[in-house]
N, C-alpha and C. Protein backbone atom coordinates (compact mmCIF):
# COMPACT_ATOMS: atom_id res chain seq x y z
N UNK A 1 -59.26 -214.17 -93.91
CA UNK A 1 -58.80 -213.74 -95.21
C UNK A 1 -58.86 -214.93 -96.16
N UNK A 2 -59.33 -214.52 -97.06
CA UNK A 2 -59.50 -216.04 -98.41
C UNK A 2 -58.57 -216.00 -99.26
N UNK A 3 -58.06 -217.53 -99.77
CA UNK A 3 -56.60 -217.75 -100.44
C UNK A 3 -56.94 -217.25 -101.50
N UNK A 4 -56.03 -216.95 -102.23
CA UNK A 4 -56.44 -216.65 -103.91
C UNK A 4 -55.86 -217.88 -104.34
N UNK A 5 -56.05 -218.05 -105.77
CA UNK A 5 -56.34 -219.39 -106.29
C UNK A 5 -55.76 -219.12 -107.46
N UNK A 6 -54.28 -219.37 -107.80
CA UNK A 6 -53.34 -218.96 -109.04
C UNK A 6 -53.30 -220.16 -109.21
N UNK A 7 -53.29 -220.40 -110.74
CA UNK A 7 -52.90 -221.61 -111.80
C UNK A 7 -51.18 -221.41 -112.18
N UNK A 8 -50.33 -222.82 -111.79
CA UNK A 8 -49.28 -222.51 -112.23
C UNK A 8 -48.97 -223.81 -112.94
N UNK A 9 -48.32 -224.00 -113.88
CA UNK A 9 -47.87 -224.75 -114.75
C UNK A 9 -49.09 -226.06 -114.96
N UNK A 10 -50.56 -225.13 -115.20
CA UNK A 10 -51.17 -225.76 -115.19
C UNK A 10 -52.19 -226.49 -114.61
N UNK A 11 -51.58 -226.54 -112.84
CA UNK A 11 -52.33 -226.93 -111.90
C UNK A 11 -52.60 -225.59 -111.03
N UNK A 12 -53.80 -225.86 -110.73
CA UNK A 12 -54.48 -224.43 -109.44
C UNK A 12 -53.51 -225.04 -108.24
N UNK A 13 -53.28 -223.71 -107.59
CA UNK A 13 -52.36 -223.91 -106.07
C UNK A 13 -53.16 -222.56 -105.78
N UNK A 14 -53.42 -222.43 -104.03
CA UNK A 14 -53.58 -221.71 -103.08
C UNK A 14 -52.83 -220.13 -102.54
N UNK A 15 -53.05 -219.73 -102.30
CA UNK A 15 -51.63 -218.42 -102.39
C UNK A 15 -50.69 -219.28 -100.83
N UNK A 16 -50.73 -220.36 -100.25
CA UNK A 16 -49.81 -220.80 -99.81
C UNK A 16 -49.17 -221.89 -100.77
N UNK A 17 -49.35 -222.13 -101.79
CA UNK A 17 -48.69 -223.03 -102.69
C UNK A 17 -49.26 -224.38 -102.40
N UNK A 18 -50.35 -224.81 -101.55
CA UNK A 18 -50.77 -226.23 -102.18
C UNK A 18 -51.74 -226.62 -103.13
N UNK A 19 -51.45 -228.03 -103.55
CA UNK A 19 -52.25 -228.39 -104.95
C UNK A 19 -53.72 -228.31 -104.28
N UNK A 20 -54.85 -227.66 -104.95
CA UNK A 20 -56.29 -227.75 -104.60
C UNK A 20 -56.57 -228.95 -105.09
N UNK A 21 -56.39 -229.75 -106.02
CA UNK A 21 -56.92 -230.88 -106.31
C UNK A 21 -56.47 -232.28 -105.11
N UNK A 22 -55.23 -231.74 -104.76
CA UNK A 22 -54.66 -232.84 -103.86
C UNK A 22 -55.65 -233.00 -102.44
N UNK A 23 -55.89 -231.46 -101.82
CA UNK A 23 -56.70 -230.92 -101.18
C UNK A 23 -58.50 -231.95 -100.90
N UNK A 24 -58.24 -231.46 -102.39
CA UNK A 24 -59.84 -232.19 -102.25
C UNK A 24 -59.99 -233.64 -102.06
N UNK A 25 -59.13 -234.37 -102.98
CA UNK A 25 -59.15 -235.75 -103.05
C UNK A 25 -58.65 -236.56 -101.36
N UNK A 26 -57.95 -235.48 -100.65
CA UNK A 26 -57.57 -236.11 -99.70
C UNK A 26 -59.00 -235.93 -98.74
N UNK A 27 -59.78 -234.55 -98.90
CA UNK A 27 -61.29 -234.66 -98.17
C UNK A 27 -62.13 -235.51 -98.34
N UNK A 28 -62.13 -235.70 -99.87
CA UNK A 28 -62.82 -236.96 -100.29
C UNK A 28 -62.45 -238.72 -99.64
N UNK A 29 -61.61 -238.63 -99.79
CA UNK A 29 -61.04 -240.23 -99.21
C UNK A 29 -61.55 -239.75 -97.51
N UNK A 30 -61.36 -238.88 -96.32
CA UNK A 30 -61.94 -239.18 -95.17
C UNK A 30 -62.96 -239.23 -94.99
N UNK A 31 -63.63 -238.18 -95.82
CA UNK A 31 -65.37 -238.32 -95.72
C UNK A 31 -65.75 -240.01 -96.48
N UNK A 32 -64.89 -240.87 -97.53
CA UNK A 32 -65.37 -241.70 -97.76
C UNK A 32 -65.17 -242.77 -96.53
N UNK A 33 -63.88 -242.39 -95.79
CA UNK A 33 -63.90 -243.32 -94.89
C UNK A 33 -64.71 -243.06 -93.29
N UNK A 34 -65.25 -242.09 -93.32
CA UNK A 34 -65.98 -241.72 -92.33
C UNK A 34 -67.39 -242.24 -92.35
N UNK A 35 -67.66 -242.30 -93.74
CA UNK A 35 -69.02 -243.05 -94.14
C UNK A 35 -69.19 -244.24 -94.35
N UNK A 36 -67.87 -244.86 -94.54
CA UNK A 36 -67.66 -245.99 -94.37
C UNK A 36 -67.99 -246.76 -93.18
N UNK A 37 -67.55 -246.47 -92.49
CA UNK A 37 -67.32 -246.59 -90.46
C UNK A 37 -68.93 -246.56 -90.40
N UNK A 38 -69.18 -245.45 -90.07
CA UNK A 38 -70.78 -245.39 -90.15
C UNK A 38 -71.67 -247.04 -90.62
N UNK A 39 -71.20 -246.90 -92.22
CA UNK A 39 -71.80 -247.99 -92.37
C UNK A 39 -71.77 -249.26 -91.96
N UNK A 40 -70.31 -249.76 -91.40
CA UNK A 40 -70.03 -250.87 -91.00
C UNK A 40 -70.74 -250.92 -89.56
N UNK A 41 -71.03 -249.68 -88.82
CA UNK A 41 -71.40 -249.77 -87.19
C UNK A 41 -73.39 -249.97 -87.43
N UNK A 42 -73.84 -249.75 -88.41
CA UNK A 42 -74.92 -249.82 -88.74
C UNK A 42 -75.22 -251.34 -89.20
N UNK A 43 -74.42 -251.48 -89.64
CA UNK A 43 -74.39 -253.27 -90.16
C UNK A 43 -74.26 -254.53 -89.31
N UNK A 44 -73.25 -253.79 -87.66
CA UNK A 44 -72.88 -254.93 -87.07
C UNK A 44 -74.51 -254.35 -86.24
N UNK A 45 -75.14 -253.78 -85.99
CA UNK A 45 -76.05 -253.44 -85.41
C UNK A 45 -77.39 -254.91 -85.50
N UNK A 46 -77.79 -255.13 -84.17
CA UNK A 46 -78.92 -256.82 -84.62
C UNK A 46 -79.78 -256.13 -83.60
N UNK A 47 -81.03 -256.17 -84.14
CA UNK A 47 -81.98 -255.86 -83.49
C UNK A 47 -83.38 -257.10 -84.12
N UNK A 48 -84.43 -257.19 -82.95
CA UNK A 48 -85.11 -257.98 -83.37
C UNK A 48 -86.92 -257.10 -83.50
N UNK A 49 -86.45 -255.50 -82.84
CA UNK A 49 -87.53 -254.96 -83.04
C UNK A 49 -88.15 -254.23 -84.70
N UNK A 50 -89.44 -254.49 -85.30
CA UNK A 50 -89.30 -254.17 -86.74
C UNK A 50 -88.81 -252.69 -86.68
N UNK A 51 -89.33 -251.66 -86.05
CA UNK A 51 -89.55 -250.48 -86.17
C UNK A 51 -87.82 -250.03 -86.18
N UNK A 52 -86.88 -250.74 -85.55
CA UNK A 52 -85.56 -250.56 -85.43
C UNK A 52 -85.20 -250.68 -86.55
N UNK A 53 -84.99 -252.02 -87.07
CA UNK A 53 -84.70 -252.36 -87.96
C UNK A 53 -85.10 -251.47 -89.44
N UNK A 54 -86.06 -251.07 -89.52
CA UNK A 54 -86.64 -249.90 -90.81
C UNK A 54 -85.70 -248.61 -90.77
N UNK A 55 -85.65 -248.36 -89.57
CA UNK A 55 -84.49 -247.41 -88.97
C UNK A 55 -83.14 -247.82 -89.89
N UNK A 56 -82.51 -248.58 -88.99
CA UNK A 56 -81.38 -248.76 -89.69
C UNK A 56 -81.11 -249.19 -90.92
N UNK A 57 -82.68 -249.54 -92.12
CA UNK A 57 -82.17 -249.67 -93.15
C UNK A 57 -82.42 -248.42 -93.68
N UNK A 58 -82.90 -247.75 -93.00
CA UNK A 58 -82.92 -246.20 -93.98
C UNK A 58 -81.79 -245.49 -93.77
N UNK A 59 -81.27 -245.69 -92.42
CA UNK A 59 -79.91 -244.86 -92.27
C UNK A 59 -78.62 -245.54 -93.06
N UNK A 60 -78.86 -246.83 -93.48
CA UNK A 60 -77.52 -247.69 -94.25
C UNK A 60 -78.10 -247.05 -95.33
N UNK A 61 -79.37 -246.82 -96.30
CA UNK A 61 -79.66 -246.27 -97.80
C UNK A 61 -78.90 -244.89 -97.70
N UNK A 62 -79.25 -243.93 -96.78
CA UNK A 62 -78.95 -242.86 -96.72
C UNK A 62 -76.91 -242.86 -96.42
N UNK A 63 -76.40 -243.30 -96.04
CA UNK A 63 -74.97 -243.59 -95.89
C UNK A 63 -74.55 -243.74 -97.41
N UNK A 64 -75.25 -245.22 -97.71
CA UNK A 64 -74.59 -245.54 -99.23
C UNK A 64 -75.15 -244.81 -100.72
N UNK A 65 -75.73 -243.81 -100.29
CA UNK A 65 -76.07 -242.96 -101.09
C UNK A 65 -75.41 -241.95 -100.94
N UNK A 66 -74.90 -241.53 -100.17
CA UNK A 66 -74.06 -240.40 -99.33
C UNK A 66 -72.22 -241.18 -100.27
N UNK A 67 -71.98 -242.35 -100.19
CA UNK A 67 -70.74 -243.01 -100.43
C UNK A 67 -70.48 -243.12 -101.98
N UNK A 68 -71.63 -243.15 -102.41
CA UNK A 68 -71.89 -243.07 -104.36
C UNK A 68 -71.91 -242.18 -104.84
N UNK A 69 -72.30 -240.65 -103.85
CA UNK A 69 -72.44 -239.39 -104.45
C UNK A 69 -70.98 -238.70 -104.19
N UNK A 70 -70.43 -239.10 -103.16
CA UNK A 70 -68.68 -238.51 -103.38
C UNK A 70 -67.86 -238.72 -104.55
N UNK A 71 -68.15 -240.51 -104.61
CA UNK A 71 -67.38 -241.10 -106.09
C UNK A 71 -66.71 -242.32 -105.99
């Protein structure tokens, strides 16, 4: 069953009464820190093969592009 989505004094709340904006911002901060992690395990990563290495700089572009487009 899907919440309905009433505006009260301004702010949208859920038909269980929580803030949707609070909601989101708190998804936003784990997915930023989830991509975060990612990036740091990609970073401590040392390899001396090239083909690796192209690897992991495309997967760190793709992360911090992923980390700029949340906000």
């Amino acid at each position: 069953m899907a919440n309905a989505i009433v505006e009260t004094d301004g702010s949208l709340t859920d038909s269980n009464g929580r803030k949707i904006a609070a909601q989101d911002r708190a998804a936003k901060e784990r997915q930023r820190q989830a991509l975060s992690l990612q990036r740091e395990n990609i970073l401590s990563q040392k390899t001396s093969s090239p083909v690796r290495r192209a690897a992991l700089e495309a997967a760190l572009a793709q992360v911090e592009a992923q980390i700029v487009a949340i906000g």
